[in-house]
C-alpha atoms as a PDB file:
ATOM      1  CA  UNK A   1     -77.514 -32.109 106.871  1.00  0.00           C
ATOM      2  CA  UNK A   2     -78.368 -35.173 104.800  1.00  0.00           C
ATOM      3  CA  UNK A   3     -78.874 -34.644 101.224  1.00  0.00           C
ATOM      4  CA  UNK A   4     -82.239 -35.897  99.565  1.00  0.00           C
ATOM      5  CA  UNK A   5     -82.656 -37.933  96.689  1.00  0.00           C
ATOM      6  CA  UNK A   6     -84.766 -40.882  95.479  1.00  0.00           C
ATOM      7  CA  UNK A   7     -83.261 -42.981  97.316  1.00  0.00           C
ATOM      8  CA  UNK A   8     -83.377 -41.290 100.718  1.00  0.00           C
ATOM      9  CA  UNK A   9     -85.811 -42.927 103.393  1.00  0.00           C
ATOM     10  CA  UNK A  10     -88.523 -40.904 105.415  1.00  0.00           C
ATOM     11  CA  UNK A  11     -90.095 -43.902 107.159  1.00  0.00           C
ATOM     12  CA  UNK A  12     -89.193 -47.328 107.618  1.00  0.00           C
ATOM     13  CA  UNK A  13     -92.938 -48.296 109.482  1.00  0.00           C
ATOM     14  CA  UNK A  14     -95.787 -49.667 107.120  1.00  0.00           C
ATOM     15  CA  UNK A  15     -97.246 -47.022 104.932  1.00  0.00           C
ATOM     16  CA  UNK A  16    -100.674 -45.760 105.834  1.00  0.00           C
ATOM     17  CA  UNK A  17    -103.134 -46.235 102.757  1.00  0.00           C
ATOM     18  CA  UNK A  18    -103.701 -43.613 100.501  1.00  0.00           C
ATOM     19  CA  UNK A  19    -107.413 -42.141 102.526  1.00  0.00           C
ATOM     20  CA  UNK A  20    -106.986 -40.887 106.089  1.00  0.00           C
ATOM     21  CA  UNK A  21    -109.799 -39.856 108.311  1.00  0.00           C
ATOM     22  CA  UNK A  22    -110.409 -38.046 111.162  1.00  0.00           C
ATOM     23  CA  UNK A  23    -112.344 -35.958 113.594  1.00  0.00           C
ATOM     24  CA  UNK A  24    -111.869 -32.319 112.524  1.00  0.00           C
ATOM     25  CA  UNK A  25    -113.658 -29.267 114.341  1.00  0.00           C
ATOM     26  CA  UNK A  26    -112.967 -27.102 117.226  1.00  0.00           C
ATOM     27  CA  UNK A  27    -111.486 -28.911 120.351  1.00  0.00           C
ATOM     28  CA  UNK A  28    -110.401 -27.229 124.112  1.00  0.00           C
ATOM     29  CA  UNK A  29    -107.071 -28.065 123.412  1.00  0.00           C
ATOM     30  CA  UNK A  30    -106.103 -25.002 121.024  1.00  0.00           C
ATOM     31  CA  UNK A  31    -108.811 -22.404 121.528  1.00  0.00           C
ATOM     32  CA  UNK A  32    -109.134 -21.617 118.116  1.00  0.00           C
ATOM     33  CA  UNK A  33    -112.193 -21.711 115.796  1.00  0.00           C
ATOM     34  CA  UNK A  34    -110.615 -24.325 112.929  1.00  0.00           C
ATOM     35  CA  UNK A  35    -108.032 -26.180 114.122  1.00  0.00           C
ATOM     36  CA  UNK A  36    -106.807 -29.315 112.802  1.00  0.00           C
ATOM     37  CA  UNK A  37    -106.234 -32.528 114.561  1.00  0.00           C
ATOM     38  CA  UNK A  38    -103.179 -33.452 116.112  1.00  0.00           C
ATOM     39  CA  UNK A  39    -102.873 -37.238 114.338  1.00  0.00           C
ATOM     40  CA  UNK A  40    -103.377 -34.945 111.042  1.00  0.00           C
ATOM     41  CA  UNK A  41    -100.022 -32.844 111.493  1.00  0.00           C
ATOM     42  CA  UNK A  42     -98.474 -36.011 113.133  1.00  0.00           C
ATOM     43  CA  UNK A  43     -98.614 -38.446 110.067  1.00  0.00           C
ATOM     44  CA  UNK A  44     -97.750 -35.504 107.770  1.00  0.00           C
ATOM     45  CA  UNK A  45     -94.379 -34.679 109.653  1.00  0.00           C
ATOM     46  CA  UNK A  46     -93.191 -38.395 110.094  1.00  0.00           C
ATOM     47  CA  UNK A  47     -94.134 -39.570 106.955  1.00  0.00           C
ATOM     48  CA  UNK A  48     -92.336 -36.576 104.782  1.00  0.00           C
ATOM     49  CA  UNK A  49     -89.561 -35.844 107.345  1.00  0.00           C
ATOM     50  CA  UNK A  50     -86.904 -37.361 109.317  1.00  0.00           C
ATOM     51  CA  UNK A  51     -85.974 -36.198 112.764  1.00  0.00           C
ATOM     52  CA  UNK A  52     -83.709 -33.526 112.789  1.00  0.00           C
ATOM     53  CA  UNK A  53     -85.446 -31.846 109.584  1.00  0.00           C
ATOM     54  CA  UNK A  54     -87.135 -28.580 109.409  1.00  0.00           C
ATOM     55  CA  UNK A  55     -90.817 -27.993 108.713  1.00  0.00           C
ATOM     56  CA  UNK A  56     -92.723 -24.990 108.034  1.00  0.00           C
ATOM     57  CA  UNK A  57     -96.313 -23.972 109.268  1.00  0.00           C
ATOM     58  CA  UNK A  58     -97.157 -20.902 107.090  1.00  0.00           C
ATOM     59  CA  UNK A  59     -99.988 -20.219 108.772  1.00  0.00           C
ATOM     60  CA  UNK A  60     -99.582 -21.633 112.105  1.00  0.00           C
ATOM     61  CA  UNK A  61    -103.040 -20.623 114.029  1.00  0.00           C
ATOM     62  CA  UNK A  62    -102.993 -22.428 117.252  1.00  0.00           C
ATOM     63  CA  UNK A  63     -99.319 -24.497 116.827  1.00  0.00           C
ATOM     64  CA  UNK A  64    -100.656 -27.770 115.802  1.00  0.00           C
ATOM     65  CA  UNK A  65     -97.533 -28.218 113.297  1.00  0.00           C
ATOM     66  CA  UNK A  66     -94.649 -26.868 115.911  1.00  0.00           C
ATOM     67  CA  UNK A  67     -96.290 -28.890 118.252  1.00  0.00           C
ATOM     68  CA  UNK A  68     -96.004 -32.246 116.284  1.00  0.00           C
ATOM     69  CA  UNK A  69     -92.574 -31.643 114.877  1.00  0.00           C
ATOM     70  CA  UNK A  70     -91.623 -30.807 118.739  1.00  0.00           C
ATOM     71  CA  UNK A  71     -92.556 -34.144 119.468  1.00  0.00           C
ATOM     72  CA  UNK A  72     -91.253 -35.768 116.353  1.00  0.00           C
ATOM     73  CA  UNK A  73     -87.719 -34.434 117.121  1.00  0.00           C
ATOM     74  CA  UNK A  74     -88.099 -32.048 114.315  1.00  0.00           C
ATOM     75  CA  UNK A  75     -87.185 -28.281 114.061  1.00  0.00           C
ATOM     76  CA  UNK A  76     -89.787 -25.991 112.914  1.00  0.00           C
ATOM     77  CA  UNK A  77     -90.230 -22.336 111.891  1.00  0.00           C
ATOM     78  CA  UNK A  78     -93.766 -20.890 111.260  1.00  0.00           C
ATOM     79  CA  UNK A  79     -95.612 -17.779 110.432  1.00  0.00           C
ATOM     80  CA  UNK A  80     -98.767 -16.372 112.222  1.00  0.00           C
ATOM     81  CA  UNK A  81     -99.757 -12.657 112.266  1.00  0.00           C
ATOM     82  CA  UNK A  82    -102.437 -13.096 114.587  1.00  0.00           C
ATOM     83  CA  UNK A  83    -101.156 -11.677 118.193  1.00  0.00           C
ATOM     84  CA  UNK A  84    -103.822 -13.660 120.064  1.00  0.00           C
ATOM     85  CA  UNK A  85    -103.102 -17.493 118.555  1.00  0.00           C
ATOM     86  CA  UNK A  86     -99.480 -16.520 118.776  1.00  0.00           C
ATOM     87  CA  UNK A  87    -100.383 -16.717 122.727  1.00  0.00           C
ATOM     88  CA  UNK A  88    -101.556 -19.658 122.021  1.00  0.00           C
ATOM     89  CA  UNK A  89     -98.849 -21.091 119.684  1.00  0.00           C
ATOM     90  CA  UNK A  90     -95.940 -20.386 122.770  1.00  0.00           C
ATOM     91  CA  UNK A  91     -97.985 -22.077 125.443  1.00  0.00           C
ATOM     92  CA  UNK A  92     -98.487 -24.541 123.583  1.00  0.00           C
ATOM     93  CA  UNK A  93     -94.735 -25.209 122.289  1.00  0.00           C
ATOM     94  CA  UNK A  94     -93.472 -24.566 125.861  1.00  0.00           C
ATOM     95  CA  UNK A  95     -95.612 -27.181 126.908  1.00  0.00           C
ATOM     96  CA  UNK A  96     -94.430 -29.864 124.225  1.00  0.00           C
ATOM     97  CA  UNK A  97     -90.990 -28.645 125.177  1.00  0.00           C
ATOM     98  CA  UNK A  98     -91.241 -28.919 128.752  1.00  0.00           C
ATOM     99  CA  UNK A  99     -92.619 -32.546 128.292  1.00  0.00           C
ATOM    100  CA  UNK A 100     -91.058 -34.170 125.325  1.00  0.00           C
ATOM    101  CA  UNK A 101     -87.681 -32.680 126.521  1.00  0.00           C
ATOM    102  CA  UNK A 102     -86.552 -29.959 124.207  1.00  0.00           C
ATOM    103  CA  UNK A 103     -85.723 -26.676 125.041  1.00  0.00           C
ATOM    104  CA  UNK A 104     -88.278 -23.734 122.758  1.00  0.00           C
END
């Protein structure tokens, strides 16, 4: 495991500015009421993570965040107590497994 200090770099790419917007709301993707975009989880994870690091979803809802780090080549561990969206959270992972090649 690398070690972290202030020196340590998350992303090499351009920085995005400090305001980022996008189209929030329920989509058919997720099936759930308040779901947050995919681009919203994705520039969180790569620009506070490198690939092989571990991010937690407290409250994972539909899976956005395992999703994301999935595809990022990140681990993930999350917490959801609802039995329905955690339905929804393994379809969804199993998918993003199945098609970005790593095994959930």
């Amino acid at each position: 495991m690398q070690a972290r200090d202030v020196r340590t770099i998350v992303n090499d790419t351009k920085p995005l500015p400090n305001i980022w917007w996008f189209d929030v709301g329920k989509n058919d993707k997720t099936e759930h009421s308040a779901a947050f975009p995919e681009q919203l989880a994705n520039d969180h994870i790569i620009s506070w993570s490198n690939e092989g690091d571990l991010v937690y979803d407290p409250f994972m809802g539909s899976g956005t965040t395992a999703k994301m780090a999935i595809i990022n080549k990140r681990n993930w561990i999350g917490s959801e107590i609802s039995s329905e969206y955690c339905e929804i959270i393994q379809r969804r992972i199993t998918t993003a497994g199945e098609n970005y090649g790593k095994a959930v």
